[in-house]
PDB file of N, CA and C in Angstrom:
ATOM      1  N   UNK A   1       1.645  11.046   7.473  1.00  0.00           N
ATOM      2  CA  UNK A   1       2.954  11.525   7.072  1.00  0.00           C
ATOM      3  C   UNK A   1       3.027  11.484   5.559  1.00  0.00           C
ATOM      4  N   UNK A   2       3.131  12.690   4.765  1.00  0.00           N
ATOM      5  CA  UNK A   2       3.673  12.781   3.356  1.00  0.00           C
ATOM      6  C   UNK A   2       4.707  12.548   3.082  1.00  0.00           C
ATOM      7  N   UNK A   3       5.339  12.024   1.720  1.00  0.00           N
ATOM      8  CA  UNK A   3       6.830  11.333   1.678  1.00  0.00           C
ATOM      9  C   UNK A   3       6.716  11.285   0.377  1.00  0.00           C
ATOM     10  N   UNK A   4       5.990  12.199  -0.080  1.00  0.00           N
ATOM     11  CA  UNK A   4       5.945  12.711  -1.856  1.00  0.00           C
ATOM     12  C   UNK A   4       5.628  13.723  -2.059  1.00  0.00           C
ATOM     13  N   UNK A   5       6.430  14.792  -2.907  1.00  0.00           N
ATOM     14  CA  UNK A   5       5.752  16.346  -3.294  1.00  0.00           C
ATOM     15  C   UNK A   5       4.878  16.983  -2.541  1.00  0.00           C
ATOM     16  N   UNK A   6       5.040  18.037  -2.948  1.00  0.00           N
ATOM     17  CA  UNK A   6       3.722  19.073  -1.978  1.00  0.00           C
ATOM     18  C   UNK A   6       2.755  18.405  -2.410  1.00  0.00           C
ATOM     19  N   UNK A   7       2.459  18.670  -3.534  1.00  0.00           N
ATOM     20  CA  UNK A   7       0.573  18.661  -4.052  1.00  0.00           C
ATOM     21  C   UNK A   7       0.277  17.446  -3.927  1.00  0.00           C
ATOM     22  N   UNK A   8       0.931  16.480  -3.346  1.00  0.00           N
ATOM     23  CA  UNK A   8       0.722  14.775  -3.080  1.00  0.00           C
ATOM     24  C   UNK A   8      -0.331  14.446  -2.844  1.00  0.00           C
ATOM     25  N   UNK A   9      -1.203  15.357  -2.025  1.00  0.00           N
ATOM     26  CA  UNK A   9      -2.519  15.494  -1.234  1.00  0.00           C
ATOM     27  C   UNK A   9      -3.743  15.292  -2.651  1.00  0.00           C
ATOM     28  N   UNK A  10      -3.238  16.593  -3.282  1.00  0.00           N
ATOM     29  CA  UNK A  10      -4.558  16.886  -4.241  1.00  0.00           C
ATOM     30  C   UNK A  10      -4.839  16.161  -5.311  1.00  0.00           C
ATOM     31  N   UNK A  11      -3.758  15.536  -5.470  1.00  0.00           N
ATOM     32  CA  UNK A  11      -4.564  14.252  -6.541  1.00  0.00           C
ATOM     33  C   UNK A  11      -4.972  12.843  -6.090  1.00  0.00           C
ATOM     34  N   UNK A  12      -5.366  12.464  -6.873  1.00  0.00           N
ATOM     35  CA  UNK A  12      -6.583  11.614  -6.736  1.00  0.00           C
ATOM     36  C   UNK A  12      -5.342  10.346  -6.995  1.00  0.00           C
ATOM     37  N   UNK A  13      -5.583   9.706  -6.069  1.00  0.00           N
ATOM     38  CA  UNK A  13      -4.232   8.117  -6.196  1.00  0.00           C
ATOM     39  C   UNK A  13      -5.080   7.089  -5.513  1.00  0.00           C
ATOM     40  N   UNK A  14      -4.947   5.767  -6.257  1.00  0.00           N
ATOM     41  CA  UNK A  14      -5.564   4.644  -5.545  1.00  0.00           C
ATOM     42  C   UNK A  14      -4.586   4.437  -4.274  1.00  0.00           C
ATOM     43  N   UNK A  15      -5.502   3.454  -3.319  1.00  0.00           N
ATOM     44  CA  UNK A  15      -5.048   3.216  -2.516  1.00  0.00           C
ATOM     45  C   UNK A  15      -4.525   1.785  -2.941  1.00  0.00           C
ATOM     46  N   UNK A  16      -3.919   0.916  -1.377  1.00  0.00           N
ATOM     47  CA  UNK A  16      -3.893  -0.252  -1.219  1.00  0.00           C
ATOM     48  C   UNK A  16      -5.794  -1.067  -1.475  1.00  0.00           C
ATOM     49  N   UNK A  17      -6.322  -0.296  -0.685  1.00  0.00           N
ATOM     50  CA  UNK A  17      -7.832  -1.269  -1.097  1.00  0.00           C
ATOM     51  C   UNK A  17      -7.914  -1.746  -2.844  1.00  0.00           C
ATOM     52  N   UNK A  18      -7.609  -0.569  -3.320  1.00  0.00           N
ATOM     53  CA  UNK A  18      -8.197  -0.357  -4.278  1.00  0.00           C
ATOM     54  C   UNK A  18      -7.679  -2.021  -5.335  1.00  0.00           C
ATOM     55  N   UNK A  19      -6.352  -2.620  -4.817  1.00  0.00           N
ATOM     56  CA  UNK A  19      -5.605  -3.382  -5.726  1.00  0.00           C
ATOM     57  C   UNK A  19      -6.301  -4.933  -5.394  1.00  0.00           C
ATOM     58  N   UNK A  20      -6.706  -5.502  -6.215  1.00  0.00           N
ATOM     59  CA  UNK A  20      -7.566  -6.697  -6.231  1.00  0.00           C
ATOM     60  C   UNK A  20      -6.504  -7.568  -5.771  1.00  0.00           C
ATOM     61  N   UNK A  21      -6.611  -8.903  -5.298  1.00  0.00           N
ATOM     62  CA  UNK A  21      -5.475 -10.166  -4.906  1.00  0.00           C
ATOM     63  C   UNK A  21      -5.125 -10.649  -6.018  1.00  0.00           C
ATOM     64  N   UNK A  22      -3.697 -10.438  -5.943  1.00  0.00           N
ATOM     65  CA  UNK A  22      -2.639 -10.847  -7.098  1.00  0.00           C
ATOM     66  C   UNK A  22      -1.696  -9.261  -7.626  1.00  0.00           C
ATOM     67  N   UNK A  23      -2.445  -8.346  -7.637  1.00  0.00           N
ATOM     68  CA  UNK A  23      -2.587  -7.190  -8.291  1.00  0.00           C
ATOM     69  C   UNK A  23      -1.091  -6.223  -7.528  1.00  0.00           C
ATOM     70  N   UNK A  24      -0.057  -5.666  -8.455  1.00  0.00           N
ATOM     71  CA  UNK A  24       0.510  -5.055  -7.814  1.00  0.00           C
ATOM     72  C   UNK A  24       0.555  -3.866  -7.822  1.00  0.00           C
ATOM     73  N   UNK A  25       1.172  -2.808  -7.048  1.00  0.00           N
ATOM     74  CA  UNK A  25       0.680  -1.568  -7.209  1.00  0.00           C
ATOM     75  C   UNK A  25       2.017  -1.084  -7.047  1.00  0.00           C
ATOM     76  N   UNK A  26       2.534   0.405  -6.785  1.00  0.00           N
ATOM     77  CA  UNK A  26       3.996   1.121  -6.514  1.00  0.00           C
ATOM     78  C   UNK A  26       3.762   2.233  -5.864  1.00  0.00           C
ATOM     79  N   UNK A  27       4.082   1.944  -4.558  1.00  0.00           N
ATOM     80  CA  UNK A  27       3.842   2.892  -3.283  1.00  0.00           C
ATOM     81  C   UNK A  27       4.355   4.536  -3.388  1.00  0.00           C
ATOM     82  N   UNK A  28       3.458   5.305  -2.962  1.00  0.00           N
ATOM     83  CA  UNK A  28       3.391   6.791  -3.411  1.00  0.00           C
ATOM     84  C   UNK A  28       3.661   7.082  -2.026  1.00  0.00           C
ATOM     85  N   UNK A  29       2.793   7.591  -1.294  1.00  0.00           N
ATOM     86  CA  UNK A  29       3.020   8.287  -0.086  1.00  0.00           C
ATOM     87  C   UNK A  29       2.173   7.764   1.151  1.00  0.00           C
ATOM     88  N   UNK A  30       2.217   8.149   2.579  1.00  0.00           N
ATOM     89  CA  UNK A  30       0.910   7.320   3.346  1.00  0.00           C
ATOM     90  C   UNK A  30       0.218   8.717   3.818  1.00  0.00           C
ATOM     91  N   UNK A  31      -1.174   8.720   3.996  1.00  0.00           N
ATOM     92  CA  UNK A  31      -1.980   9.951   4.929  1.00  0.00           C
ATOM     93  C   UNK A  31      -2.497   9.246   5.886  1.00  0.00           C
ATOM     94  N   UNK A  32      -1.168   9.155   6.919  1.00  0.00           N
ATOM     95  CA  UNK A  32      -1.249   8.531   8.105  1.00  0.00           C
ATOM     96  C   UNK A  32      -0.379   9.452   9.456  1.00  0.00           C
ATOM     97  N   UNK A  33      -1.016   8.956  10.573  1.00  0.00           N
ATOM     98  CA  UNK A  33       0.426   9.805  11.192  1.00  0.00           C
ATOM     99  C   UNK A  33       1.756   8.785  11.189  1.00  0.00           C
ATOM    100  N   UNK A  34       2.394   9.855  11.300  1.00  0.00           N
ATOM    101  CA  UNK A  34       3.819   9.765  11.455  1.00  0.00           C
ATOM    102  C   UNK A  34       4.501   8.505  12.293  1.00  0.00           C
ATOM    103  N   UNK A  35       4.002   8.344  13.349  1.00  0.00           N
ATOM    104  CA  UNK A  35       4.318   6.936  13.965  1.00  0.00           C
ATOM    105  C   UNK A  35       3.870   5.671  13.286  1.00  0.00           C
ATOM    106  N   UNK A  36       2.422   5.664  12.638  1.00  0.00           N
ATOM    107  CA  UNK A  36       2.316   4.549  11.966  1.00  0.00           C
ATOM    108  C   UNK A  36       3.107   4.411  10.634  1.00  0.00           C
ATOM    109  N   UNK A  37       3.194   5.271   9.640  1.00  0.00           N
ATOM    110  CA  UNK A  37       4.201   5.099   8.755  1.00  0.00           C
ATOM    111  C   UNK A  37       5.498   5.138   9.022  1.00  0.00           C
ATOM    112  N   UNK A  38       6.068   5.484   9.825  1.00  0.00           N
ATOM    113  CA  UNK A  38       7.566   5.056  10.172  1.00  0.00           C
ATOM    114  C   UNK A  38       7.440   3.508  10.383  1.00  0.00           C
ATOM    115  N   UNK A  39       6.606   3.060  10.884  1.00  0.00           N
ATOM    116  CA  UNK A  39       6.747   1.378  11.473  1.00  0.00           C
ATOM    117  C   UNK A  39       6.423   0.814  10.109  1.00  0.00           C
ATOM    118  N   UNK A  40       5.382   1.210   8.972  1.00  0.00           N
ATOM    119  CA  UNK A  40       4.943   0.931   7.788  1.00  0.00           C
ATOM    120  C   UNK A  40       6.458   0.782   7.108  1.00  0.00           C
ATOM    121  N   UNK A  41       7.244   1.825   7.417  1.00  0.00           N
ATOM    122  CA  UNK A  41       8.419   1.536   6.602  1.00  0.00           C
ATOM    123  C   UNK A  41       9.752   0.988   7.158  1.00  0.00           C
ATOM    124  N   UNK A  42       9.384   0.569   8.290  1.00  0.00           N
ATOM    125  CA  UNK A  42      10.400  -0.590   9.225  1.00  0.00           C
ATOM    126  C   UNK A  42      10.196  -1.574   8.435  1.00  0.00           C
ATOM    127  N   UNK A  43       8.589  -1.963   8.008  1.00  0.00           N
ATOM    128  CA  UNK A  43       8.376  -3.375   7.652  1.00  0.00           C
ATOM    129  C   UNK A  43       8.363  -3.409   6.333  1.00  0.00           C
ATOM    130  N   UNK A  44       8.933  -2.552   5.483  1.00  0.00           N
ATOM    131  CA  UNK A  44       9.123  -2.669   4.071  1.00  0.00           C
ATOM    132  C   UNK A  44       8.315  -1.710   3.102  1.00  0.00           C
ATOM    133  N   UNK A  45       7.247  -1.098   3.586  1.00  0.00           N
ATOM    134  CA  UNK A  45       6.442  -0.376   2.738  1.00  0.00           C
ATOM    135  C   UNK A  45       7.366   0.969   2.791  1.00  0.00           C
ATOM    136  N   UNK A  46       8.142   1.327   1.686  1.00  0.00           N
ATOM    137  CA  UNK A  46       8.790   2.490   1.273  1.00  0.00           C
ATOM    138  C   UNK A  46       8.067   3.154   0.082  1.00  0.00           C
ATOM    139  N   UNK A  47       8.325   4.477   0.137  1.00  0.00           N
ATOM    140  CA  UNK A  47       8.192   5.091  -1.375  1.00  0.00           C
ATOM    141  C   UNK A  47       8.816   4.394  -2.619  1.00  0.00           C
ATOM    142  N   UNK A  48       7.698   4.022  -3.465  1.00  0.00           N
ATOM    143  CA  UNK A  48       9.111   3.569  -4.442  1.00  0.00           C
ATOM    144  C   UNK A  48       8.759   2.330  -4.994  1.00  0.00           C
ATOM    145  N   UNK A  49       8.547   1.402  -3.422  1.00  0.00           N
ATOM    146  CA  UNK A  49       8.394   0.174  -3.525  1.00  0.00           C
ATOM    147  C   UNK A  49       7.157  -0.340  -4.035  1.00  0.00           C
ATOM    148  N   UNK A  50       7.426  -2.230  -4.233  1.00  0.00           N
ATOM    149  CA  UNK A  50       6.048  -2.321  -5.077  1.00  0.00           C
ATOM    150  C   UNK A  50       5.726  -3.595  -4.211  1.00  0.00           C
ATOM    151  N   UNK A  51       4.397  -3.668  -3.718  1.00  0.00           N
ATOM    152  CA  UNK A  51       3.584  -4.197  -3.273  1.00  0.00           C
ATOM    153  C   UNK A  51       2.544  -4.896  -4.023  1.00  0.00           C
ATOM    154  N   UNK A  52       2.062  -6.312  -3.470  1.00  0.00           N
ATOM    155  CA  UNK A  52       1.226  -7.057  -4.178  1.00  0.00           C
ATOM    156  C   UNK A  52       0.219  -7.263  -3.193  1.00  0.00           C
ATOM    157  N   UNK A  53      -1.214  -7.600  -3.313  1.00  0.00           N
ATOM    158  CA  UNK A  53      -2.242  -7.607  -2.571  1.00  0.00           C
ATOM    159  C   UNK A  53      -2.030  -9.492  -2.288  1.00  0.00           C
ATOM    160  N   UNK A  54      -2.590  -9.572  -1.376  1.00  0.00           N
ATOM    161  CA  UNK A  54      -2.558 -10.939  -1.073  1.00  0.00           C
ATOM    162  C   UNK A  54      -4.388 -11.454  -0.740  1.00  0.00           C
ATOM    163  N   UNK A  55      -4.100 -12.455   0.136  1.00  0.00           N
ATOM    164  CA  UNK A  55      -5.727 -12.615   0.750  1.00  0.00           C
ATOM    165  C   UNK A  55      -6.126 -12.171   1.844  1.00  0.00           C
ATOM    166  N   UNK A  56      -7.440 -12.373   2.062  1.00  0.00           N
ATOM    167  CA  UNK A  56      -7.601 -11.311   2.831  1.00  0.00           C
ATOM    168  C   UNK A  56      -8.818 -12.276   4.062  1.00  0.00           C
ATOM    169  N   UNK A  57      -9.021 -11.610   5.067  1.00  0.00           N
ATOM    170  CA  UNK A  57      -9.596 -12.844   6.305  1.00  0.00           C
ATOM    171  C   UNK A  57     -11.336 -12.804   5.518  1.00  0.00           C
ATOM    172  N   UNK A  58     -11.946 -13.565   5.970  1.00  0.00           N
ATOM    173  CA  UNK A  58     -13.459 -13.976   5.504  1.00  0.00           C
ATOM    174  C   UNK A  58     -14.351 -12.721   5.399  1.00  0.00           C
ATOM    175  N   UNK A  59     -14.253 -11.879   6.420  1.00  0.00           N
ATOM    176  CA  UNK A  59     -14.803 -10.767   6.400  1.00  0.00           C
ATOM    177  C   UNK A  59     -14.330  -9.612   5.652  1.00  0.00           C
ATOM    178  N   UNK A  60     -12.837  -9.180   4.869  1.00  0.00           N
ATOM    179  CA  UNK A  60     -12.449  -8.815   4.398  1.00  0.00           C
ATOM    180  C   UNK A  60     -11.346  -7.783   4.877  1.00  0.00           C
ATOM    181  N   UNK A  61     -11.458  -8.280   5.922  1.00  0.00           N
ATOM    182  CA  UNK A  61     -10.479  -7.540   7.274  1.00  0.00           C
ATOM    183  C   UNK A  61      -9.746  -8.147   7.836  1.00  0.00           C
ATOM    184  N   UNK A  62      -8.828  -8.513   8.093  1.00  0.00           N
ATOM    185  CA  UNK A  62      -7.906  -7.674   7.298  1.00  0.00           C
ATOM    186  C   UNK A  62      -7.152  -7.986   6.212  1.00  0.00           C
ATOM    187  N   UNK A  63      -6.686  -7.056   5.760  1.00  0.00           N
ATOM    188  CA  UNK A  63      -5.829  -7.788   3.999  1.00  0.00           C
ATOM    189  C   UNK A  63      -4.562  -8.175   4.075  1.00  0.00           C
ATOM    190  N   UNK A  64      -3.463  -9.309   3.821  1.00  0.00           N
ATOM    191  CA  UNK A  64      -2.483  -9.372   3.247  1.00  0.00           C
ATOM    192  C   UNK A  64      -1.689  -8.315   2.303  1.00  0.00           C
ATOM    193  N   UNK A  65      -0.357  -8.125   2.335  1.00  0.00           N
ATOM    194  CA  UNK A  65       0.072  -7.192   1.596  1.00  0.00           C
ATOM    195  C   UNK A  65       1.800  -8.080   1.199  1.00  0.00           C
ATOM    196  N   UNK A  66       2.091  -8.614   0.219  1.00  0.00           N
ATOM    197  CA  UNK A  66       3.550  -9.096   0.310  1.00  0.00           C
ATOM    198  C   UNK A  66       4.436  -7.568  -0.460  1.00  0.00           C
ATOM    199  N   UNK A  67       5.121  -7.154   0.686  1.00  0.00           N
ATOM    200  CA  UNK A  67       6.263  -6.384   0.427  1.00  0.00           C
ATOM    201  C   UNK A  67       7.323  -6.879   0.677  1.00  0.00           C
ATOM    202  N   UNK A  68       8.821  -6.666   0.017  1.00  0.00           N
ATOM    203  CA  UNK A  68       9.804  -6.945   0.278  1.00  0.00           C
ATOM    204  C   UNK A  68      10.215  -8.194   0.709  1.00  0.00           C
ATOM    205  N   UNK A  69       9.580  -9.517   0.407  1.00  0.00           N
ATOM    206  CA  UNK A  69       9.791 -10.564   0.604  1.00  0.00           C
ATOM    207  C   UNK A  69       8.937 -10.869   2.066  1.00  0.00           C
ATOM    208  N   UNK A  70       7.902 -10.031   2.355  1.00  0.00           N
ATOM    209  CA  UNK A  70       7.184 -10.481   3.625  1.00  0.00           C
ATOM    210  C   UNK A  70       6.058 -10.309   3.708  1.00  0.00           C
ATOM    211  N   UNK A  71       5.196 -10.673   4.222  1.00  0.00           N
ATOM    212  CA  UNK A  71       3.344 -10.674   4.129  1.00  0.00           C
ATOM    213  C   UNK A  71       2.944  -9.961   5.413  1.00  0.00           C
ATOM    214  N   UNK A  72       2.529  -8.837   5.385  1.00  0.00           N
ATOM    215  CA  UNK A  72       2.031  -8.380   6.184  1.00  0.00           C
ATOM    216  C   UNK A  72       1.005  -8.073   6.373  1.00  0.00           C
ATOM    217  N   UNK A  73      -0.270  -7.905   7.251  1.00  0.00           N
ATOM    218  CA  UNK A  73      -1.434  -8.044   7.226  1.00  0.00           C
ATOM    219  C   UNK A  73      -2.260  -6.394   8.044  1.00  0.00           C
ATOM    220  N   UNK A  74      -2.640  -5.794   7.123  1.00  0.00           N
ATOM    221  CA  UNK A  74      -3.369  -4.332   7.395  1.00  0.00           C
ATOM    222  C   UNK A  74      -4.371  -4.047   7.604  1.00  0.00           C
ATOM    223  N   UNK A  75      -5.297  -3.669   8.492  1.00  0.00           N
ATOM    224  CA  UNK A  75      -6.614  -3.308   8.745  1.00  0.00           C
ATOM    225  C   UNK A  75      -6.617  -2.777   7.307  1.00  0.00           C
ATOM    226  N   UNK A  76      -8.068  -2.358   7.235  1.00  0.00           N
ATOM    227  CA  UNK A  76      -8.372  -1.638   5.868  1.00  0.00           C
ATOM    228  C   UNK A  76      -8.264  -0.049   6.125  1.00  0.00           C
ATOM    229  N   UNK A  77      -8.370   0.617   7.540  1.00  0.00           N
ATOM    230  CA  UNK A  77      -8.763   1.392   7.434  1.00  0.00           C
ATOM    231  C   UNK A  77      -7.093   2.129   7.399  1.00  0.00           C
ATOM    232  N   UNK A  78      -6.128   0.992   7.424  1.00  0.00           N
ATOM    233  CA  UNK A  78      -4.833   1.490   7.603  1.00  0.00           C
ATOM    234  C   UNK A  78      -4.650   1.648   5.892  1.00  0.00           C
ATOM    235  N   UNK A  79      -4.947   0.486   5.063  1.00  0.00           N
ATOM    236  CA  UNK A  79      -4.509   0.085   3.846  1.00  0.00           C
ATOM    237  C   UNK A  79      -5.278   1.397   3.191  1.00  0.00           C
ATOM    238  N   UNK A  80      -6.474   2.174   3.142  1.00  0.00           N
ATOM    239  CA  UNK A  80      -7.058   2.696   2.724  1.00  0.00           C
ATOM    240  C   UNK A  80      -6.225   3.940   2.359  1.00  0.00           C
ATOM    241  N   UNK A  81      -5.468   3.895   3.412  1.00  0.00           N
ATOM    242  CA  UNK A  81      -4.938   5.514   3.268  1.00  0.00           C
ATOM    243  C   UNK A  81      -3.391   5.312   3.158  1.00  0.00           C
ATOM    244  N   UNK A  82      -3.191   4.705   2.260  1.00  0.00           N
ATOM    245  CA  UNK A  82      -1.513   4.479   1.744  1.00  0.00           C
ATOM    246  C   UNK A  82      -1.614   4.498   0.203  1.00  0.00           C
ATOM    247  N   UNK A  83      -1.570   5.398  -0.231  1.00  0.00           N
ATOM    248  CA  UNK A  83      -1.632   6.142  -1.335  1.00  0.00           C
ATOM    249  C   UNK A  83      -0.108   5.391  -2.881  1.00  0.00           C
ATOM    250  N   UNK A  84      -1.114   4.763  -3.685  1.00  0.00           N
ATOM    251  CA  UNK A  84      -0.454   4.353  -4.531  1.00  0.00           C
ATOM    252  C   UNK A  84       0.537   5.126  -6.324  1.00  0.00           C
ATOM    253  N   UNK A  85       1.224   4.965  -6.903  1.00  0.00           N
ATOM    254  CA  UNK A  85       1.428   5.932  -8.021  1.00  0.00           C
ATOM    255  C   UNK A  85       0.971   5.169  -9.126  1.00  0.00           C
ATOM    256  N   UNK A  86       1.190   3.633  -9.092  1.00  0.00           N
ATOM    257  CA  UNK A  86       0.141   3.113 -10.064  1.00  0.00           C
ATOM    258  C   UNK A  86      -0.033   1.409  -9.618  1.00  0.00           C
ATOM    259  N   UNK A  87      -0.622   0.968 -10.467  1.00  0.00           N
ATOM    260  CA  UNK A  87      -1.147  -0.324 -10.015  1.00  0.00           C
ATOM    261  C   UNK A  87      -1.277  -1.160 -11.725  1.00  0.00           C
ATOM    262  N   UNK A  88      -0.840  -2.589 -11.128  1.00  0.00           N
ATOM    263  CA  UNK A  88      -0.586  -3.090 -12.715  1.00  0.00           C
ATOM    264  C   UNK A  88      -1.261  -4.722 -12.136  1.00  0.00           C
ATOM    265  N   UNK A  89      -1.225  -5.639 -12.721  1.00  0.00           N
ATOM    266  CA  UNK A  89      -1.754  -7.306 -12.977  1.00  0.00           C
ATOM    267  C   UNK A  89      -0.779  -7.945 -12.613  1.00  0.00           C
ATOM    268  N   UNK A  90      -0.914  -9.143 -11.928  1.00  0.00           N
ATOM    269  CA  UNK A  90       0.411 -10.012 -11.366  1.00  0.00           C
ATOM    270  C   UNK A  90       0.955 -10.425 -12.406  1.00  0.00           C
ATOM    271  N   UNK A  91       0.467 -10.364 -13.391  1.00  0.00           N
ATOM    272  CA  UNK A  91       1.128 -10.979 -14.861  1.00  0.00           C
ATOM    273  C   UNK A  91       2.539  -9.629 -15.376  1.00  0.00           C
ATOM    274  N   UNK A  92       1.869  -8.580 -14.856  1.00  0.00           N
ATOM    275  CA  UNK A  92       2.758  -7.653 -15.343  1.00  0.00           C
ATOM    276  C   UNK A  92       3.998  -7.607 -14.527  1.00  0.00           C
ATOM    277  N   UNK A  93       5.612  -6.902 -15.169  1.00  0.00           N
ATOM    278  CA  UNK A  93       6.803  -7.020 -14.724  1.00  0.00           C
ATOM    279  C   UNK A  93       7.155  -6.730 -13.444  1.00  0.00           C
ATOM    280  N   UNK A  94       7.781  -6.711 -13.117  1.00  0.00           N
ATOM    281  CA  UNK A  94       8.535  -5.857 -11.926  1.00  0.00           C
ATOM    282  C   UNK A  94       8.769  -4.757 -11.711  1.00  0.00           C
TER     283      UNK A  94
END
C-alpha cells in the first residue's frame, strides 16, 4: 500500500533495515499489501512518524522498532519494505 505521492515508488528511500540500533528514521510510505500496513498503522507506524531501531534477536530476526511509545518487533522481510524519508542518530532531535 502507497501512502505518499505517485512517484513514491521511483526513488530510491532507505528502509527500516537500513537504520542501525539507536538510529531514527521518519516514515515515508510501506510496499506492502494493504492489510499488512493498515495493522502497521493500528500499531503506530504512520506517515510522518518517527521511528527508532531497537535490538534485534541473535540471528538478526527479528528487529525491534519503538514507535509511538511502543516496541514492536518486525520480521525483516516486513521492515525491509517500509520505506523511510530520512534517517538521523539517536543523538539527533525529534
Amino acid at each position: 500500500m502507497q501512502l505518499s505521492g505517485k512517484n513514491a515508488r521511483l526513488r530510491h528511500a532507505a528502509t527500516l533495515i537500513d537504520l542501525r540500533r539507536g538510529e531514527r528514521g521518519v516514515l515515508d510510505y510501506f510496499d506492502l499489501p494493504e492489510d499488512v500496513a493498515l495493522r502497521l498503522m493500528e500499531l503506530g507506524f504512520l506517515p510522518g512518524g518517527v521511528v527508532r531501531a531497537g535490538r534485534s534477536a541473535p540471528g538478526g530476526d527479528p528487529r525491534v522498532f519503538e514507535v509511538d511509545g511502543s516496541e514492536v518487533a518486525l520480521r525483516r522481510e516486513t521492515a525491509s519494505r517500509i520505506r523511510l524519508k530520512s534517517a538521523r542518530s539517536a543523538s539527533g532531535p525529534e
